[in-house]
N, C-alpha and C. Protein backbone atom coordinates (compact mmCIF):
# COMPACT_ATOMS: atom_id res chain seq x y z
N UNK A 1 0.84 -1.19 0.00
CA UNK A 1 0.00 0.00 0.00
C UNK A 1 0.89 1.25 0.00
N UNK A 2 0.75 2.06 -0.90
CA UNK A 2 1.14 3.37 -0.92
C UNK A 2 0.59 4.54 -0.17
N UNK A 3 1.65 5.00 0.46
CA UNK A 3 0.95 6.00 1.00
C UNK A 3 1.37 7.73 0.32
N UNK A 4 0.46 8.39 1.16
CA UNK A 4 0.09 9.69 0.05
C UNK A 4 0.50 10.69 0.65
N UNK A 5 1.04 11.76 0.54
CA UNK A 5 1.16 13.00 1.10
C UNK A 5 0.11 14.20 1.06
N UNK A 6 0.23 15.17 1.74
CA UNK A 6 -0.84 16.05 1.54
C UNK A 6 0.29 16.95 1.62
N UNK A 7 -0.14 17.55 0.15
CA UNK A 7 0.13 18.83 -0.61
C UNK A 7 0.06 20.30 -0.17
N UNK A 8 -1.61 20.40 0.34
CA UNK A 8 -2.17 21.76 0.14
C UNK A 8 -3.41 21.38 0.83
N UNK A 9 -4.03 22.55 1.81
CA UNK A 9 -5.29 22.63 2.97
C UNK A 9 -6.35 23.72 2.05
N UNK A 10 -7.29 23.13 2.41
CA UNK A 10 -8.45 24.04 2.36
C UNK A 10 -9.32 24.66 3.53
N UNK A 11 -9.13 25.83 3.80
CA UNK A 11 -9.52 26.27 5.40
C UNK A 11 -10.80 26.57 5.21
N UNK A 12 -12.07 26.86 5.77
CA UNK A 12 -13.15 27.18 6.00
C UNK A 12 -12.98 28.98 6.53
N UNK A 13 -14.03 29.34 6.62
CA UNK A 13 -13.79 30.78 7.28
C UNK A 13 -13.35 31.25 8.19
N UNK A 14 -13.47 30.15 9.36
CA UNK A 14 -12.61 30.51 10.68
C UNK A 14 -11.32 29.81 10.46
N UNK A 15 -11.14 28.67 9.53
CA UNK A 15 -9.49 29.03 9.70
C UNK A 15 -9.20 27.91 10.18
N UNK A 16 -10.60 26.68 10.25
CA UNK A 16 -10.01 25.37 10.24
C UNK A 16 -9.70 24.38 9.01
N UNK A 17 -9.11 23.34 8.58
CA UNK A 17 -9.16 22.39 7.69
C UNK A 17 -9.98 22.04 7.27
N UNK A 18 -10.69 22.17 6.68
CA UNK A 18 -12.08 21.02 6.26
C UNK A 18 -11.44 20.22 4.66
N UNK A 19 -10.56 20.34 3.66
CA UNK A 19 -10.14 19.80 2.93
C UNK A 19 -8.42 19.30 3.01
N UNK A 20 -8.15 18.43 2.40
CA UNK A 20 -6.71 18.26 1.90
C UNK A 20 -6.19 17.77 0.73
N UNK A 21 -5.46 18.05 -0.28
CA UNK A 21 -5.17 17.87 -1.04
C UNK A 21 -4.07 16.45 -1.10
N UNK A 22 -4.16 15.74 -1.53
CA UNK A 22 -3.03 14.81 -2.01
C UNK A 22 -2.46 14.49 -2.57
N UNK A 23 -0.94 14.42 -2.74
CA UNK A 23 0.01 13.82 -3.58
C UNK A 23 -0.56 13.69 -4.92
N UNK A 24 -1.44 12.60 -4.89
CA UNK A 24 -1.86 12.24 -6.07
C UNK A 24 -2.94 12.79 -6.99
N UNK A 25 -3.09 14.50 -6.54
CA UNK A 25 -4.17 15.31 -6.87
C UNK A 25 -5.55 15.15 -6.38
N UNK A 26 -5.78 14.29 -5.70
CA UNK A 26 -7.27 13.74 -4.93
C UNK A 26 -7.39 14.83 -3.80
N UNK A 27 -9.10 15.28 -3.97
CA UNK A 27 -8.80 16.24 -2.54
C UNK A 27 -9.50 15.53 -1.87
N UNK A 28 -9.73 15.48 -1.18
CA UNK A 28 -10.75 14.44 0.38
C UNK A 28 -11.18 15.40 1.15
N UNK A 29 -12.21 15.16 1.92
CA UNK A 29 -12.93 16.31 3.17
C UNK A 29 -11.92 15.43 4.34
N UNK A 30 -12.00 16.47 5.40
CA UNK A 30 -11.73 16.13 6.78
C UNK A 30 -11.92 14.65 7.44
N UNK A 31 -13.36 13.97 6.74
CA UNK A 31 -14.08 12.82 7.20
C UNK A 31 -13.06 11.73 6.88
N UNK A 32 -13.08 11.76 5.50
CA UNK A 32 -12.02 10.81 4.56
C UNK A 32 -10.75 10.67 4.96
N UNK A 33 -10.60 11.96 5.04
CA UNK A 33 -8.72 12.33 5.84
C UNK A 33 -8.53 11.54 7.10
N UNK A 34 -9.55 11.53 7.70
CA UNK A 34 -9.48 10.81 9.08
C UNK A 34 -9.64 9.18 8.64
N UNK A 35 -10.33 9.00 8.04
CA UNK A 35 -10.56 7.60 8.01
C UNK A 35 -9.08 6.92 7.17
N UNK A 36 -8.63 8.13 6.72
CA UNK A 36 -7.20 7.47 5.70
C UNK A 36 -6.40 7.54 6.86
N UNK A 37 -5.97 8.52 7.43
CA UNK A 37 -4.70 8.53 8.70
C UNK A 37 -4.95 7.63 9.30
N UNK A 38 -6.66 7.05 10.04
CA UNK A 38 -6.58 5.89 10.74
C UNK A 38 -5.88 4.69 9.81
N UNK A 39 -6.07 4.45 8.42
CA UNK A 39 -5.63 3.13 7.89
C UNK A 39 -4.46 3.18 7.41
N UNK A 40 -3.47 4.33 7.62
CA UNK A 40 -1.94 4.20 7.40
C UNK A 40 -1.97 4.67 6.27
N UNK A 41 -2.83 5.54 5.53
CA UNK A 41 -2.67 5.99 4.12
C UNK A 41 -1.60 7.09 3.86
N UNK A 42 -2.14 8.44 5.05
CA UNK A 42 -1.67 9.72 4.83
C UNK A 42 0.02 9.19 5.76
N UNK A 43 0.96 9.99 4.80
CA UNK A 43 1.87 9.55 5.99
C UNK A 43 2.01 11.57 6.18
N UNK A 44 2.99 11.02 7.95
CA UNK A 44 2.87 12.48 8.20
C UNK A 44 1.91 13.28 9.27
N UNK A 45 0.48 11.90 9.61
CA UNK A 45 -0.20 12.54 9.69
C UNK A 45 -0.47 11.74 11.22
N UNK A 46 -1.49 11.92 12.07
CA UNK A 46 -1.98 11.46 13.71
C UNK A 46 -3.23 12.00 13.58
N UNK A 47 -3.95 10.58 14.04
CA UNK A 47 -5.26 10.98 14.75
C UNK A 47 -5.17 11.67 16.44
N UNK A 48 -5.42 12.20 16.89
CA UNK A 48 -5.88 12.41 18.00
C UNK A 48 -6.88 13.07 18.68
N UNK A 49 -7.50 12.79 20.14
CA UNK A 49 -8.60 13.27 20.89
C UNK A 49 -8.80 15.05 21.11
N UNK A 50 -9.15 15.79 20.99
CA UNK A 50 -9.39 16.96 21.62
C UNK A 50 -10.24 16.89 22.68
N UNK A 51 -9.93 18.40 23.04
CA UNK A 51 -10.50 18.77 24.48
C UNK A 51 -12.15 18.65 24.02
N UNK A 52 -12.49 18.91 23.04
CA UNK A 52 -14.16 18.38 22.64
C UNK A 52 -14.30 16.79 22.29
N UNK A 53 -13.52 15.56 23.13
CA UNK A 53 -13.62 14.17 22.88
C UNK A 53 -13.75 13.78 21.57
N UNK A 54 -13.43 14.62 20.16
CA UNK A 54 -13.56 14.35 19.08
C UNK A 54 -12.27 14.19 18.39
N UNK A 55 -12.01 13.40 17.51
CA UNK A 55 -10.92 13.05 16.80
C UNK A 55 -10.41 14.15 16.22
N UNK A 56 -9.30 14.38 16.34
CA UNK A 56 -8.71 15.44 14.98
C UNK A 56 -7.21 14.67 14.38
N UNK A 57 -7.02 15.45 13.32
CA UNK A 57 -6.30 15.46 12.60
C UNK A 57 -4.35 16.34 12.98
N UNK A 58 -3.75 15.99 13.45
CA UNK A 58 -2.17 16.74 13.14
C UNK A 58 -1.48 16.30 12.59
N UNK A 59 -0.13 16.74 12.52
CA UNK A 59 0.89 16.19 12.03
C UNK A 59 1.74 15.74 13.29
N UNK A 60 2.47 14.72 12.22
CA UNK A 60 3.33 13.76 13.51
C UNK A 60 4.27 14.82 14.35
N UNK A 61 4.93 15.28 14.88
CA UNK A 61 5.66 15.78 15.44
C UNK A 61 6.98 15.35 15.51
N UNK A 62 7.42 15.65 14.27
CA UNK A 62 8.89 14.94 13.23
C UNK A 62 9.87 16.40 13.75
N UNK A 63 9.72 17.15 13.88
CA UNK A 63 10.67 18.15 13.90
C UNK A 63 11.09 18.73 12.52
N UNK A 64 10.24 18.58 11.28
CA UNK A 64 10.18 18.81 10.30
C UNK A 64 8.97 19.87 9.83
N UNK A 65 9.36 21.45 9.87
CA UNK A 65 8.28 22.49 9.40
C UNK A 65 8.01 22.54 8.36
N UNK A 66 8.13 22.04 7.23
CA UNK A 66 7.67 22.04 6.09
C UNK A 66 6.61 20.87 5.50
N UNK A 67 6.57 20.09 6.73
CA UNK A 67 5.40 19.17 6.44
C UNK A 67 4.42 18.89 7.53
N UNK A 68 4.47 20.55 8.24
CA UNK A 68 3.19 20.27 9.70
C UNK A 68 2.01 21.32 8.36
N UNK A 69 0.97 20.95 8.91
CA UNK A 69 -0.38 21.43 8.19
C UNK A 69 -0.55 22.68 8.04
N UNK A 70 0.39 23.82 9.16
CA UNK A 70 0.29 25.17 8.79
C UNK A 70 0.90 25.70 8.43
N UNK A 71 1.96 24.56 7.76
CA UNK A 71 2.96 25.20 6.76
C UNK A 71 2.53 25.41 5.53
N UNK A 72 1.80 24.28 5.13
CA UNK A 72 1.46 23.74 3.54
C UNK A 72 0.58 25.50 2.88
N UNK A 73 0.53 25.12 1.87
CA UNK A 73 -0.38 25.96 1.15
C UNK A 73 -1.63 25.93 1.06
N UNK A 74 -2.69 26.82 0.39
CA UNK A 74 -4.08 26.44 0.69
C UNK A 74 -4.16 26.34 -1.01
N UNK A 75 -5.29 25.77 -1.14
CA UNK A 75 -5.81 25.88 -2.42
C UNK A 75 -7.23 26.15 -2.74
C-alpha cells in the first residue's frame, strides 16, 4: 500500500481544515482524511482526541516544518 502525502489545505472561514489535497491530486474532506490517517494511508499525519472528545487530525511531530499542516499551502 502506498501511501500519500498532503500537498495543500483548504480552510473554512474561521481558519479550520475542512479539505486536503493529495500527492496524487485527490482532494478528500476532513471525514475521509481521518478515516485514511486511521488506515496508514496519509503519511505524516496522527489521529488524536481533543478537548471536545472528538478526533482530529495533526501532524506527527517529526521536527520537520515544512510538512506540519500550517505550513502547507491552501488551495
Amino acid at each position: 500500500m502506498s501511501q500519500h502525502e498532503v500537498v495543500a489545505v483548504r480552510r473554512n472561514a474561521e481558519g479550520s481544515i475542512v479539505e486536503f489535497k493529495l500527492s496524487s491530486g485527490e482532494v478528500v474532506d476532513y471525514i475521509r482524511a481521518q478515516e485514511m490517517v486511521s488506515n496508514g494511508e496519509i503519511k505524516h499525519l496522527q489521529l488524536f482526541k481533543g478537548r471536545d472528545h472528538e478526533q482530529h487530525i495533526r501532524s506527527v511531530p517529526d521536527g520537520i516544518e515544512e510538512n506540519n499542516l500550517d505550513q502547507l499551502p491552501t488551495f
